[in-house]
PDB file of N, CA and C in Angstrom:
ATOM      1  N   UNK A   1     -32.835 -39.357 -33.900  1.00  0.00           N
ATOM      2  CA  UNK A   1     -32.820 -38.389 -32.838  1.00  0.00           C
ATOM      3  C   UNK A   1     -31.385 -37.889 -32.649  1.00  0.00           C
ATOM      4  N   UNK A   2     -31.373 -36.391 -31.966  1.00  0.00           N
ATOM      5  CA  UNK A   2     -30.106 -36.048 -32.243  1.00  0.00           C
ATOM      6  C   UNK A   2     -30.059 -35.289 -30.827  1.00  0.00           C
ATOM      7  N   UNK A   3     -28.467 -35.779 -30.040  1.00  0.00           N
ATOM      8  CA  UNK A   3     -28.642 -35.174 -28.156  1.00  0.00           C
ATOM      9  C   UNK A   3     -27.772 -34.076 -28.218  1.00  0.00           C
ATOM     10  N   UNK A   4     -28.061 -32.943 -27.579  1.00  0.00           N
ATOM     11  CA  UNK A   4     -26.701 -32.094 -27.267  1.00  0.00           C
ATOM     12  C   UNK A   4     -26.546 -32.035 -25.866  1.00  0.00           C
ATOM     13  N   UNK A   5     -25.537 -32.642 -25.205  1.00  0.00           N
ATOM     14  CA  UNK A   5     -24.886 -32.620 -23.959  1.00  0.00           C
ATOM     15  C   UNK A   5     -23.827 -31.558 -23.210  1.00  0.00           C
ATOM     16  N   UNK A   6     -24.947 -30.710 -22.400  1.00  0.00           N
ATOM     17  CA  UNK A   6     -23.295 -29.641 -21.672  1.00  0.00           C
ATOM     18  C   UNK A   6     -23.225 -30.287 -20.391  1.00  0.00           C
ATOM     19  N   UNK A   7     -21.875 -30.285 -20.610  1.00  0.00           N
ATOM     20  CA  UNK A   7     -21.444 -31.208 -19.093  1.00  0.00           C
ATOM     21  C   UNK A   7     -21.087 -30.175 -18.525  1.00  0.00           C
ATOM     22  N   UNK A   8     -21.614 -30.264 -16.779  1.00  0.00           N
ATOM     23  CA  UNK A   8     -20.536 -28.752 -16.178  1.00  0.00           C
ATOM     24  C   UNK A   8     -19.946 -30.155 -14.963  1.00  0.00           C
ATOM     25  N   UNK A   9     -18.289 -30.212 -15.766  1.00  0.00           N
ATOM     26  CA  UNK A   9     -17.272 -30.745 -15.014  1.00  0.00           C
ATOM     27  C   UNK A   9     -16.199 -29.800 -13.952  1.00  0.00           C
ATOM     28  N   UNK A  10     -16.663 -29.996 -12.523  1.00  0.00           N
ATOM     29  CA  UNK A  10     -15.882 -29.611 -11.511  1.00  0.00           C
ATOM     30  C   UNK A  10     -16.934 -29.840 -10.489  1.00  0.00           C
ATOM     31  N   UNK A  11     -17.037 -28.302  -9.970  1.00  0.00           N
ATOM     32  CA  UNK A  11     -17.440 -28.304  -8.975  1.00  0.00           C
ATOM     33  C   UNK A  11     -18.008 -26.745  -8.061  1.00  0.00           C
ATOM     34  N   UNK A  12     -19.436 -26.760  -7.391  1.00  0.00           N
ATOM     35  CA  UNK A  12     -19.683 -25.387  -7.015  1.00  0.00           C
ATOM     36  C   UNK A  12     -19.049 -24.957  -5.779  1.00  0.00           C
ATOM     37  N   UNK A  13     -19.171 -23.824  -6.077  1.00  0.00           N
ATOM     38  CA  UNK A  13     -18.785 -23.314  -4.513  1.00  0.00           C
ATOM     39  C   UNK A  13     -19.262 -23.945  -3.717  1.00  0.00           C
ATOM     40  N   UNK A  14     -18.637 -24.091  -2.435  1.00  0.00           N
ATOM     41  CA  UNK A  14     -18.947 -24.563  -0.980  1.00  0.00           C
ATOM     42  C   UNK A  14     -20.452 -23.846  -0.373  1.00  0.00           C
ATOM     43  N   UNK A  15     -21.146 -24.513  -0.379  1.00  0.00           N
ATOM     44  CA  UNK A  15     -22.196 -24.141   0.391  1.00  0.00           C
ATOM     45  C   UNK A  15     -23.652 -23.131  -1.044  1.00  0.00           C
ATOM     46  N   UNK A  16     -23.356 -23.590  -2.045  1.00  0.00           N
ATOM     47  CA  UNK A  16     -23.622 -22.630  -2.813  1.00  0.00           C
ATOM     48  C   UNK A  16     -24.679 -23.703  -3.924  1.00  0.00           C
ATOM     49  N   UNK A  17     -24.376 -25.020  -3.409  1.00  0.00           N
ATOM     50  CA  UNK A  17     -25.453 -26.056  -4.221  1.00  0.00           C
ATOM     51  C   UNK A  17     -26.586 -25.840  -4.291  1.00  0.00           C
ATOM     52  N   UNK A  18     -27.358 -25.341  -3.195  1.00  0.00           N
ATOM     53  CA  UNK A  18     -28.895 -25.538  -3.517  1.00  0.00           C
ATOM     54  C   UNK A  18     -28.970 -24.504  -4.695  1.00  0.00           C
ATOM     55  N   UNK A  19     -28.276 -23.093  -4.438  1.00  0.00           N
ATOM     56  CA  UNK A  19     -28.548 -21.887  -5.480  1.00  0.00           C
ATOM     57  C   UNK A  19     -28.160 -21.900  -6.923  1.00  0.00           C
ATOM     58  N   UNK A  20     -26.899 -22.344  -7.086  1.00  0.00           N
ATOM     59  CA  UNK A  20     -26.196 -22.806  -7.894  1.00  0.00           C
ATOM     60  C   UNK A  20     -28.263 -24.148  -8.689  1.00  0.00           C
ATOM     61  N   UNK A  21     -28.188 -25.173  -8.380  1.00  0.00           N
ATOM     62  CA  UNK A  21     -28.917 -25.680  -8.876  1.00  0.00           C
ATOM     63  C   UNK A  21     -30.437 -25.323  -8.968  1.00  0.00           C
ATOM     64  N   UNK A  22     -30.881 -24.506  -8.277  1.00  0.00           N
ATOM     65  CA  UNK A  22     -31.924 -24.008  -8.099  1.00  0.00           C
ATOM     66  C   UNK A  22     -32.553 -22.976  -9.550  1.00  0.00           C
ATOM     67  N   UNK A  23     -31.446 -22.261  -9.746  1.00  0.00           N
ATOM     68  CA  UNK A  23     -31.145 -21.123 -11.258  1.00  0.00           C
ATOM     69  C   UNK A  23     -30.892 -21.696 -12.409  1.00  0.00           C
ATOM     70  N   UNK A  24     -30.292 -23.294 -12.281  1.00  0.00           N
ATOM     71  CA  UNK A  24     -30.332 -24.096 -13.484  1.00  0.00           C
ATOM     72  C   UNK A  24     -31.906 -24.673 -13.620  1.00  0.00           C
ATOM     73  N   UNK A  25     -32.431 -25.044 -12.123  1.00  0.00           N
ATOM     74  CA  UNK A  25     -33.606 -25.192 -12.952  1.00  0.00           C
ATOM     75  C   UNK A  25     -34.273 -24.644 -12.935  1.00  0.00           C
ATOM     76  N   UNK A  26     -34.325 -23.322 -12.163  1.00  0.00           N
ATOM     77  CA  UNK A  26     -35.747 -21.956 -12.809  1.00  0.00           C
ATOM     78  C   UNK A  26     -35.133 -21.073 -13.855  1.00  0.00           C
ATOM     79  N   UNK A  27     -34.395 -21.213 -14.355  1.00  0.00           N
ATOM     80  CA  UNK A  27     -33.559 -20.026 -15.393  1.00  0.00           C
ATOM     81  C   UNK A  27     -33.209 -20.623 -16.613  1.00  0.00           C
ATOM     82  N   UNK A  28     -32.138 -21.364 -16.401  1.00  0.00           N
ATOM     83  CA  UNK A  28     -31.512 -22.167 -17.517  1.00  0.00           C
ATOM     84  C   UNK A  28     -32.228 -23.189 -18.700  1.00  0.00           C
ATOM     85  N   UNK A  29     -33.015 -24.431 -17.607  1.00  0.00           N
ATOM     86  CA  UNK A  29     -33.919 -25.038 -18.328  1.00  0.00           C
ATOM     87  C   UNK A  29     -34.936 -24.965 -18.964  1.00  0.00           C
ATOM     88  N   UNK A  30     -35.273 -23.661 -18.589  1.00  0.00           N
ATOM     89  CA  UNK A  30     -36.603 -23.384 -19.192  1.00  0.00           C
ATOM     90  C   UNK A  30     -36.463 -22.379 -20.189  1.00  0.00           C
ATOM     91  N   UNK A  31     -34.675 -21.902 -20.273  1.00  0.00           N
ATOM     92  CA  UNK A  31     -34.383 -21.131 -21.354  1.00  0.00           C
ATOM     93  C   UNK A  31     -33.948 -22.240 -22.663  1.00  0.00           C
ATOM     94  N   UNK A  32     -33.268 -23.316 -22.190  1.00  0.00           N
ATOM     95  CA  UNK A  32     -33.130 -24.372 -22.965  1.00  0.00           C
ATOM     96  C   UNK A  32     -34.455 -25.108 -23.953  1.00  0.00           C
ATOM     97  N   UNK A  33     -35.271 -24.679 -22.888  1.00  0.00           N
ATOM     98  CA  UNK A  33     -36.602 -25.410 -23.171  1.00  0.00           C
ATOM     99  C   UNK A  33     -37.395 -24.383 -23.955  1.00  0.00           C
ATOM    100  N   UNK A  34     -37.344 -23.249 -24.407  1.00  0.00           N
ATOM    101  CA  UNK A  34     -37.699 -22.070 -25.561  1.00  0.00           C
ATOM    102  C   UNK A  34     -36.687 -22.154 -26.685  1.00  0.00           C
ATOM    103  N   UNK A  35     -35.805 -23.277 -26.725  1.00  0.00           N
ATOM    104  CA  UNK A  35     -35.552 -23.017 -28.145  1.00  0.00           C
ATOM    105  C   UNK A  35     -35.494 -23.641 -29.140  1.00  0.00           C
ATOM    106  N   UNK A  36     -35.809 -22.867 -30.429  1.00  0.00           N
ATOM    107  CA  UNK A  36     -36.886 -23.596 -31.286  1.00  0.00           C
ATOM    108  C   UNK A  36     -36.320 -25.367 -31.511  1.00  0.00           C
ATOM    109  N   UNK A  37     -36.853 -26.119 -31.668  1.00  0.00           N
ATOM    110  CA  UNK A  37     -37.211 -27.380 -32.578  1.00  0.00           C
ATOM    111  C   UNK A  37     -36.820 -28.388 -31.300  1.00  0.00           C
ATOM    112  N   UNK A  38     -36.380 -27.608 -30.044  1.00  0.00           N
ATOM    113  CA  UNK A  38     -36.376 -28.482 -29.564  1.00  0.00           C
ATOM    114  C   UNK A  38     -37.308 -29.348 -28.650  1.00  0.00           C
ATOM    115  N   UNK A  39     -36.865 -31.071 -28.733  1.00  0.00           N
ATOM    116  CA  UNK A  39     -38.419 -31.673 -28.634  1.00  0.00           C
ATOM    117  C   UNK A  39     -38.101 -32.515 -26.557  1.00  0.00           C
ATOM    118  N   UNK A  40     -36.815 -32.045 -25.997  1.00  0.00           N
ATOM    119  CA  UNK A  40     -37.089 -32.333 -24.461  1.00  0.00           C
ATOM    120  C   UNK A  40     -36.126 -31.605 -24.211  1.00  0.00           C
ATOM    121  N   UNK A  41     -36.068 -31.718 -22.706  1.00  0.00           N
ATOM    122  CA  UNK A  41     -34.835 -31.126 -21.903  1.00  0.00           C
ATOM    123  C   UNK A  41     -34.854 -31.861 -20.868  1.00  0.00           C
ATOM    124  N   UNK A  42     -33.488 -32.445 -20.039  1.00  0.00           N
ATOM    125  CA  UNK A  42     -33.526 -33.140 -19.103  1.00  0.00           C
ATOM    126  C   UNK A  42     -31.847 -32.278 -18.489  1.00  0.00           C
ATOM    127  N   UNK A  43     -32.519 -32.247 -16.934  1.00  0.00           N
ATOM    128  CA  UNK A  43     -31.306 -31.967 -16.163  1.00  0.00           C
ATOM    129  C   UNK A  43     -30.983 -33.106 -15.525  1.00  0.00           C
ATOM    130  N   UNK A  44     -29.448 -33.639 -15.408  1.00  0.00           N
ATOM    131  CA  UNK A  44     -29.013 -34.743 -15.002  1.00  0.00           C
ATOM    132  C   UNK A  44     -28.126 -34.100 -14.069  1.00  0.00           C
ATOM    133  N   UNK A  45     -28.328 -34.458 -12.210  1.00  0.00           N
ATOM    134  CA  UNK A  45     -27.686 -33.992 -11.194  1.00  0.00           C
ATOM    135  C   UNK A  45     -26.917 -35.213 -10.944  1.00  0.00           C
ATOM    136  N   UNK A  46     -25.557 -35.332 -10.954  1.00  0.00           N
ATOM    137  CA  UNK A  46     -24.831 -36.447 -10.558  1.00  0.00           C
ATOM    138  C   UNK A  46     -25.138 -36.507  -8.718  1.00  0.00           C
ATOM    139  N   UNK A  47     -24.867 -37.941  -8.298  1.00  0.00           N
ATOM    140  CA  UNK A  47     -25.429 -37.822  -6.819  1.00  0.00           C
ATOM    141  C   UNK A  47     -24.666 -38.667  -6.086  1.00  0.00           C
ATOM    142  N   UNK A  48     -24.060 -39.811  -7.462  1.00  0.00           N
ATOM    143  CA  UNK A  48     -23.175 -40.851  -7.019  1.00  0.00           C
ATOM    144  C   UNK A  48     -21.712 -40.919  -8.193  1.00  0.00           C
ATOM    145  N   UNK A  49     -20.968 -41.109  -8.194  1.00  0.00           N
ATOM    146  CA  UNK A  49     -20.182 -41.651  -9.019  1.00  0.00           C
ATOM    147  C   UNK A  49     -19.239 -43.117  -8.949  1.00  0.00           C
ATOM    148  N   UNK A  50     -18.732 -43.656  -9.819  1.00  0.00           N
ATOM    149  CA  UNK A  50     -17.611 -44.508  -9.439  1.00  0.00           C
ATOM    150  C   UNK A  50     -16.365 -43.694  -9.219  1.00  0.00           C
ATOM    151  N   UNK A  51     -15.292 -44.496  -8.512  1.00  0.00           N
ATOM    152  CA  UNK A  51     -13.832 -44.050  -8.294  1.00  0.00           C
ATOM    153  C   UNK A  51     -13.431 -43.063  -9.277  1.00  0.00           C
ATOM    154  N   UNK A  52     -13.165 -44.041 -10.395  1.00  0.00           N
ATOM    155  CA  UNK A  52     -12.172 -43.530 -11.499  1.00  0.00           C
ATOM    156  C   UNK A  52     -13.437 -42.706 -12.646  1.00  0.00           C
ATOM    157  N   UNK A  53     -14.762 -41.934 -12.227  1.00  0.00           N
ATOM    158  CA  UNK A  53     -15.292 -41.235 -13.393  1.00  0.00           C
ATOM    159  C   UNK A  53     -15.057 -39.558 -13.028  1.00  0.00           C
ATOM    160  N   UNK A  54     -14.779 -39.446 -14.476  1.00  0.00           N
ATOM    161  CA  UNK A  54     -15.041 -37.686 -14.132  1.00  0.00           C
ATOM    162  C   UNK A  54     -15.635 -37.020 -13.429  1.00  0.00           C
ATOM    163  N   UNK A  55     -15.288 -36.098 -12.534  1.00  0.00           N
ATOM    164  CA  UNK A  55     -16.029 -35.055 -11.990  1.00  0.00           C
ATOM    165  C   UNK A  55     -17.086 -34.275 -12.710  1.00  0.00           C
ATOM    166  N   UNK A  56     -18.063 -35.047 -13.265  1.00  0.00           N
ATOM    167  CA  UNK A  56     -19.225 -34.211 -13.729  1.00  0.00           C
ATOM    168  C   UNK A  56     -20.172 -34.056 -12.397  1.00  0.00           C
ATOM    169  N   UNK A  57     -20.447 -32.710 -12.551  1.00  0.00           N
ATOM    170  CA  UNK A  57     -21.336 -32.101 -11.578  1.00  0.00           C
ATOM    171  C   UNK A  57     -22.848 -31.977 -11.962  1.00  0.00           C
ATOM    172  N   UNK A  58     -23.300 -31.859 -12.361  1.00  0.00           N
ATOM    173  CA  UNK A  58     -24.430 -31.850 -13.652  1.00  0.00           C
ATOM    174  C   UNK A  58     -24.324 -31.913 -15.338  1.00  0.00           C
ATOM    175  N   UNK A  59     -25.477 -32.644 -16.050  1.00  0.00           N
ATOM    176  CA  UNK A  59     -25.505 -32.755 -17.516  1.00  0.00           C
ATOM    177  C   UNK A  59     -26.858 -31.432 -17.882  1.00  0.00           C
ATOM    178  N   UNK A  60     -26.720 -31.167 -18.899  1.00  0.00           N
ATOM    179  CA  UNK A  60     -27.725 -30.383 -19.014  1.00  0.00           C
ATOM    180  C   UNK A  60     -28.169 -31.339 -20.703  1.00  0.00           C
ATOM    181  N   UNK A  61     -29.277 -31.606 -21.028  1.00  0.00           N
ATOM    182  CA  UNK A  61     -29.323 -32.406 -22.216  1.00  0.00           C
ATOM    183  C   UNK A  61     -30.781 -31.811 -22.826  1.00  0.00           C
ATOM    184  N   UNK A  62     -30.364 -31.953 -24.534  1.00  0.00           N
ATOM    185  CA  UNK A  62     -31.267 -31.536 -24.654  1.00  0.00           C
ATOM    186  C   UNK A  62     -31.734 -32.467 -26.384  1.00  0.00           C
ATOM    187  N   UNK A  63     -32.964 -33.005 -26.784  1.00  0.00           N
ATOM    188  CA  UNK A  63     -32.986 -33.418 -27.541  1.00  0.00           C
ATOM    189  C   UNK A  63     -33.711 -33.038 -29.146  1.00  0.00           C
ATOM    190  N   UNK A  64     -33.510 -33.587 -29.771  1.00  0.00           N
ATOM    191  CA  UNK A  64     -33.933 -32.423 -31.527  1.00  0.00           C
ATOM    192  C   UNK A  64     -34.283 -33.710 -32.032  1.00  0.00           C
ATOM    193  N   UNK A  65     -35.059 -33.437 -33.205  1.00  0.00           N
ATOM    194  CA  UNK A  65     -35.338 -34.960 -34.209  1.00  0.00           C
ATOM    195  C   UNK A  65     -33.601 -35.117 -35.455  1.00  0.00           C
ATOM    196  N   UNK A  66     -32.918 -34.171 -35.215  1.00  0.00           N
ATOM    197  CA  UNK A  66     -32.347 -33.781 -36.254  1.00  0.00           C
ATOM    198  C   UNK A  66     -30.798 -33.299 -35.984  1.00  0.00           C
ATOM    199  N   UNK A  67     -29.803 -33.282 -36.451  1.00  0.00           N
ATOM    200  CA  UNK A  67     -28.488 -32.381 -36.254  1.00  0.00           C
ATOM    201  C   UNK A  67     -29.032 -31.115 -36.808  1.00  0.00           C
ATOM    202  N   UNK A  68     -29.631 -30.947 -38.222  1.00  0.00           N
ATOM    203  CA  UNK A  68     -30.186 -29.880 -38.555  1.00  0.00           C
ATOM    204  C   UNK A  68     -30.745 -29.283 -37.780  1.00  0.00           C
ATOM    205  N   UNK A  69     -31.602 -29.617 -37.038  1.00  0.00           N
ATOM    206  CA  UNK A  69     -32.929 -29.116 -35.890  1.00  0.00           C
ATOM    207  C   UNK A  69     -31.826 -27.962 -34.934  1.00  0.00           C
ATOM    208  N   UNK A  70     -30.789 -29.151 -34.210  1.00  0.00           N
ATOM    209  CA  UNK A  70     -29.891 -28.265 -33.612  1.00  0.00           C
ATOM    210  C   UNK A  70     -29.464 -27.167 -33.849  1.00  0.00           C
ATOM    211  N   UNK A  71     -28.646 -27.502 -35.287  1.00  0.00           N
ATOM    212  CA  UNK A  71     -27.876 -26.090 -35.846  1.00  0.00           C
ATOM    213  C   UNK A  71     -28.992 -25.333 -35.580  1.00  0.00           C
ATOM    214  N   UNK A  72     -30.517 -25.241 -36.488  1.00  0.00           N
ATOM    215  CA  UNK A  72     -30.834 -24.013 -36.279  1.00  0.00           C
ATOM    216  C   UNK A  72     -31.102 -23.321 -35.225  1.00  0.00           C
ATOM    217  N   UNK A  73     -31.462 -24.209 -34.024  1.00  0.00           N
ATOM    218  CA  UNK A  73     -31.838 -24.032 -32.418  1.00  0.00           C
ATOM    219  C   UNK A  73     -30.624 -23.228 -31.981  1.00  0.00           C
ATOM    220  N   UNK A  74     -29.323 -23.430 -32.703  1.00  0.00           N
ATOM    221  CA  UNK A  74     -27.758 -22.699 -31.612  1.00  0.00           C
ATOM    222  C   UNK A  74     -28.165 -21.603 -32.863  1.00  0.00           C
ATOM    223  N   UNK A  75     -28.481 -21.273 -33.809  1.00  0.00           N
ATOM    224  CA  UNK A  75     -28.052 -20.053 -34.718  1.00  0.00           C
ATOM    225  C   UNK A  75     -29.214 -19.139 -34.417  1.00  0.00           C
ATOM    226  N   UNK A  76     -29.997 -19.502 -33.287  1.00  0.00           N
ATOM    227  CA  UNK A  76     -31.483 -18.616 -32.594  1.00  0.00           C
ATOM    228  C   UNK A  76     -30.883 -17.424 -31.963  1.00  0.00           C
ATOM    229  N   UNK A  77     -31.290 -16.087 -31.436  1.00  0.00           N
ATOM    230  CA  UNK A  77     -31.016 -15.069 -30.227  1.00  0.00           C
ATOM    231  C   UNK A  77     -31.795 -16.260 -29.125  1.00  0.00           C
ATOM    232  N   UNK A  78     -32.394 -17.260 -29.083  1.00  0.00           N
ATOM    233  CA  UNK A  78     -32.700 -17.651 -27.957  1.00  0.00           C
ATOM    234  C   UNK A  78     -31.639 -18.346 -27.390  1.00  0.00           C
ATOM    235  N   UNK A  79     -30.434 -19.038 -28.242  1.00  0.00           N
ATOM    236  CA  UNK A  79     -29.224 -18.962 -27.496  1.00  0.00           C
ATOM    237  C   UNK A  79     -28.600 -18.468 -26.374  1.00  0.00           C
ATOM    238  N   UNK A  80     -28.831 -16.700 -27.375  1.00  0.00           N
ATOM    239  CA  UNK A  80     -28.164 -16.091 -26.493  1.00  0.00           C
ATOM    240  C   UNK A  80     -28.334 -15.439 -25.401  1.00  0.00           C
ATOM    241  N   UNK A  81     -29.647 -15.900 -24.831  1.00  0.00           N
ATOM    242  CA  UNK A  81     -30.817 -16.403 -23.653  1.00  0.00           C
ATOM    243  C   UNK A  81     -30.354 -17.424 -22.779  1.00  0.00           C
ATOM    244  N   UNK A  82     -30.089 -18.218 -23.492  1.00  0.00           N
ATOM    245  CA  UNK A  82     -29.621 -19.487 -22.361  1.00  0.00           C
ATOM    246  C   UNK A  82     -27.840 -18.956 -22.191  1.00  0.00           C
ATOM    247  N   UNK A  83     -27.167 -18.489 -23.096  1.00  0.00           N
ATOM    248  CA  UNK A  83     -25.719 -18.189 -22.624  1.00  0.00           C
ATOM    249  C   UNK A  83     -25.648 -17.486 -21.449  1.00  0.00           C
ATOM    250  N   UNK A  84     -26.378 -16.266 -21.707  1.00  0.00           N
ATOM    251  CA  UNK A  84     -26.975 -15.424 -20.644  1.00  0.00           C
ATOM    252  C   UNK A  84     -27.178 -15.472 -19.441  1.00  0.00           C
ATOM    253  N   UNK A  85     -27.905 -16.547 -18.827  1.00  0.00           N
ATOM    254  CA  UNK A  85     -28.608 -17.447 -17.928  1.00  0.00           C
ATOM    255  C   UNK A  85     -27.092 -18.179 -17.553  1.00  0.00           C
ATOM    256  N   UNK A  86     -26.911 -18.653 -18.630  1.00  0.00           N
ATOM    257  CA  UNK A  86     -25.545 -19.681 -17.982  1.00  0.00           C
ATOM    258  C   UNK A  86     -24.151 -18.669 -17.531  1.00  0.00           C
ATOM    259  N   UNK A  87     -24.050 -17.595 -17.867  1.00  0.00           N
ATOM    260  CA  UNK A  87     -22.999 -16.608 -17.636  1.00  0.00           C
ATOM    261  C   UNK A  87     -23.559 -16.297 -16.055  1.00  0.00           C
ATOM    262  N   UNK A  88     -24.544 -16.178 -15.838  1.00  0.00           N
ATOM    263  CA  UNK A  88     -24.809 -15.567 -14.870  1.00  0.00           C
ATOM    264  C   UNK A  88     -24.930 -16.083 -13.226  1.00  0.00           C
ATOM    265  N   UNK A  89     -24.953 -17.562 -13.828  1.00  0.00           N
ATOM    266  CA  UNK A  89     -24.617 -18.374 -12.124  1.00  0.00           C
ATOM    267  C   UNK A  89     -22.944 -19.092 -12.304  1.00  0.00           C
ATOM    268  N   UNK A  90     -22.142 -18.891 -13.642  1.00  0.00           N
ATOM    269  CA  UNK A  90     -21.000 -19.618 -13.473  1.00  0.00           C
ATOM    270  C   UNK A  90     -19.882 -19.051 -12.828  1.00  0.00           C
ATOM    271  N   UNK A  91     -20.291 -17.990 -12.456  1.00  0.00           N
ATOM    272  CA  UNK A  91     -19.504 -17.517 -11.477  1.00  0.00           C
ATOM    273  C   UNK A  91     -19.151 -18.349 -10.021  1.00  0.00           C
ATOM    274  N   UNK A  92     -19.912 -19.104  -9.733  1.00  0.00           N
ATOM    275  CA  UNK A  92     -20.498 -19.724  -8.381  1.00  0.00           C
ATOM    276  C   UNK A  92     -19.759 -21.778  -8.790  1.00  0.00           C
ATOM    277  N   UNK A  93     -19.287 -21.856 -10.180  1.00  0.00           N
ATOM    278  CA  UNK A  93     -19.178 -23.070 -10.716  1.00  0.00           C
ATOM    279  C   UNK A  93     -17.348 -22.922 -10.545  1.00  0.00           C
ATOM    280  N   UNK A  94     -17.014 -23.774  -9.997  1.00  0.00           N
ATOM    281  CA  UNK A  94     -15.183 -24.129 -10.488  1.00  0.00           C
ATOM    282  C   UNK A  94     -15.077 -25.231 -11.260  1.00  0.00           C
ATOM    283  N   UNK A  95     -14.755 -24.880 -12.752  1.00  0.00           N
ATOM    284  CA  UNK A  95     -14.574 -26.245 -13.779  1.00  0.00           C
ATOM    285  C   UNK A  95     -14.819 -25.564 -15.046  1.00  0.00           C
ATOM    286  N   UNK A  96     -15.236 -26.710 -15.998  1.00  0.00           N
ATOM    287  CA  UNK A  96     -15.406 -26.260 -17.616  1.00  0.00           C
ATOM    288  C   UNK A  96     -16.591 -26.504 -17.949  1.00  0.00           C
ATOM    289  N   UNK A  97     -17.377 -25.941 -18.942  1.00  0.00           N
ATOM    290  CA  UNK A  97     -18.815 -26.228 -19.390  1.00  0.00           C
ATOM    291  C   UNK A  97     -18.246 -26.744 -20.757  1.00  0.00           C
ATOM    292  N   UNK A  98     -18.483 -28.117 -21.085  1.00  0.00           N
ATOM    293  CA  UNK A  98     -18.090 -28.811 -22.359  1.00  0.00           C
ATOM    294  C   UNK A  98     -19.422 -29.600 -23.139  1.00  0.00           C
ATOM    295  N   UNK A  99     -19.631 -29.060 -24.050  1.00  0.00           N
ATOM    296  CA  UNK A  99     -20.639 -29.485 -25.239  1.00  0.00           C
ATOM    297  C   UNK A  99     -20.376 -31.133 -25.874  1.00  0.00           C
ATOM    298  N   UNK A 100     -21.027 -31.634 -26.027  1.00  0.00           N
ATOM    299  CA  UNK A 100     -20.882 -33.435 -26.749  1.00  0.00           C
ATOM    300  C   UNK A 100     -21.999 -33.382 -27.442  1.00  0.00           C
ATOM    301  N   UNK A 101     -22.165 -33.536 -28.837  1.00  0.00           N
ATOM    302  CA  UNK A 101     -23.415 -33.750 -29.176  1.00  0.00           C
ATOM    303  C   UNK A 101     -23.064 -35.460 -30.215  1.00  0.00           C
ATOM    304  N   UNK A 102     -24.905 -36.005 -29.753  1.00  0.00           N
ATOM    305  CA  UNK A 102     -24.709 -37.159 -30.414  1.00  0.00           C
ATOM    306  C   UNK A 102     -25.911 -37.864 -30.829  1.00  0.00           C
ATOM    307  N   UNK A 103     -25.426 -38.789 -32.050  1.00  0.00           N
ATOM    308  CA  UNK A 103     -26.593 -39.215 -32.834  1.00  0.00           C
ATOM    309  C   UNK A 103     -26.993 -40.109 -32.333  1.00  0.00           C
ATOM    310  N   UNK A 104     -28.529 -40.762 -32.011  1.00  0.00           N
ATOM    311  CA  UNK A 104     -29.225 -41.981 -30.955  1.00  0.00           C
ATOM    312  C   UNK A 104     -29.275 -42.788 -31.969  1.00  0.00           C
ATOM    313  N   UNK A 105     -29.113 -44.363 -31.433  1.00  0.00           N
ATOM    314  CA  UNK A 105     -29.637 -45.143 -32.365  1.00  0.00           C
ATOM    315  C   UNK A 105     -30.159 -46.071 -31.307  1.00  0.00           C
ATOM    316  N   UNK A 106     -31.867 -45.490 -31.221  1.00  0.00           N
ATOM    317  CA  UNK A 106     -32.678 -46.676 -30.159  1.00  0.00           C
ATOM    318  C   UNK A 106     -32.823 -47.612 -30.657  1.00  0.00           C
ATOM    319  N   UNK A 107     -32.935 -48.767 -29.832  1.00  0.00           N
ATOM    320  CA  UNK A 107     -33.224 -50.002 -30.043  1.00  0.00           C
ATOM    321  C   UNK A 107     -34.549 -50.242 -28.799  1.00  0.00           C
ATOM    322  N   UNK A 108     -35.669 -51.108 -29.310  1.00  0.00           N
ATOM    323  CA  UNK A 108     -36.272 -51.724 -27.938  1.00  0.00           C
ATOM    324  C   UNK A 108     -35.773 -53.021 -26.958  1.00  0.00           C
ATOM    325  N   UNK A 109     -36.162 -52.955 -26.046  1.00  0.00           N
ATOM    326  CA  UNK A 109     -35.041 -53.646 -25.193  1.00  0.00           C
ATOM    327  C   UNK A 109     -36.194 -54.800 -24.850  1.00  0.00           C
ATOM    328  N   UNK A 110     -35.774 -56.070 -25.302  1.00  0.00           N
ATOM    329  CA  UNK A 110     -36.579 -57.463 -24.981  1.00  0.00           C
ATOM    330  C   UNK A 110     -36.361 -57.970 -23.412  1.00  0.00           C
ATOM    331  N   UNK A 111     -37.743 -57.924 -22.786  1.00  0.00           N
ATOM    332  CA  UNK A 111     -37.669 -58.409 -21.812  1.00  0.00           C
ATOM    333  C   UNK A 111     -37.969 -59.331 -21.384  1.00  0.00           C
TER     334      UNK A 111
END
């Protein structure tokens, strides 16, 4: 399995959370979620943190069977659907939108 992670590290405008998150999940995710090969989408709203962790404000994640799967999913116009979507509420975001992508290696967990 193969994850691609956009972190949006900072922070929204004052008073601007519910909307700000509201457009990630009627707009964004479900633009994430039209493109091809990909097999989930999960929005991760931070709610707590420790002291010393980054200011991540939300994860946006999305999963493929494949790195291949990915590439072809970012080389789609449905990309440029979700860029779109994401251009259009980051106005309302103070911080960076940073990409991590990474290879899973599940294990089952003995209980």
């Amino acid at each position: 399995m193969y994850v691609r992670c956009a972190y949006l590290v900072g922070d929204v405008e004052n008073g601007k959370e519910a909307e700000f998150d509201a457009w990630i999940d009627r707009e964004v995710g479900p633009a994430i979620a039209a493109l091809p090969k990909v097999r989930e989408v999960r929005i991760l709203k931070a709610r707590e943190r420790d002291d010393n962790a980054p200011g991540v404000y939300m994860t946006l994640e999305h999963l493929y069977d494949s790195a291949e799967d990915l590439k072809t999913a970012l080389a789609t116009p449905a990309r440029d659907v979700v860029l779109e979507k994401l251009k259009a509420i980051l106005p309302l975001f103070d911080g960076e939108l940073l990409h991590v992508n990474y290879d899973v290696d599940r294990r089952p967990v003995a209980n």
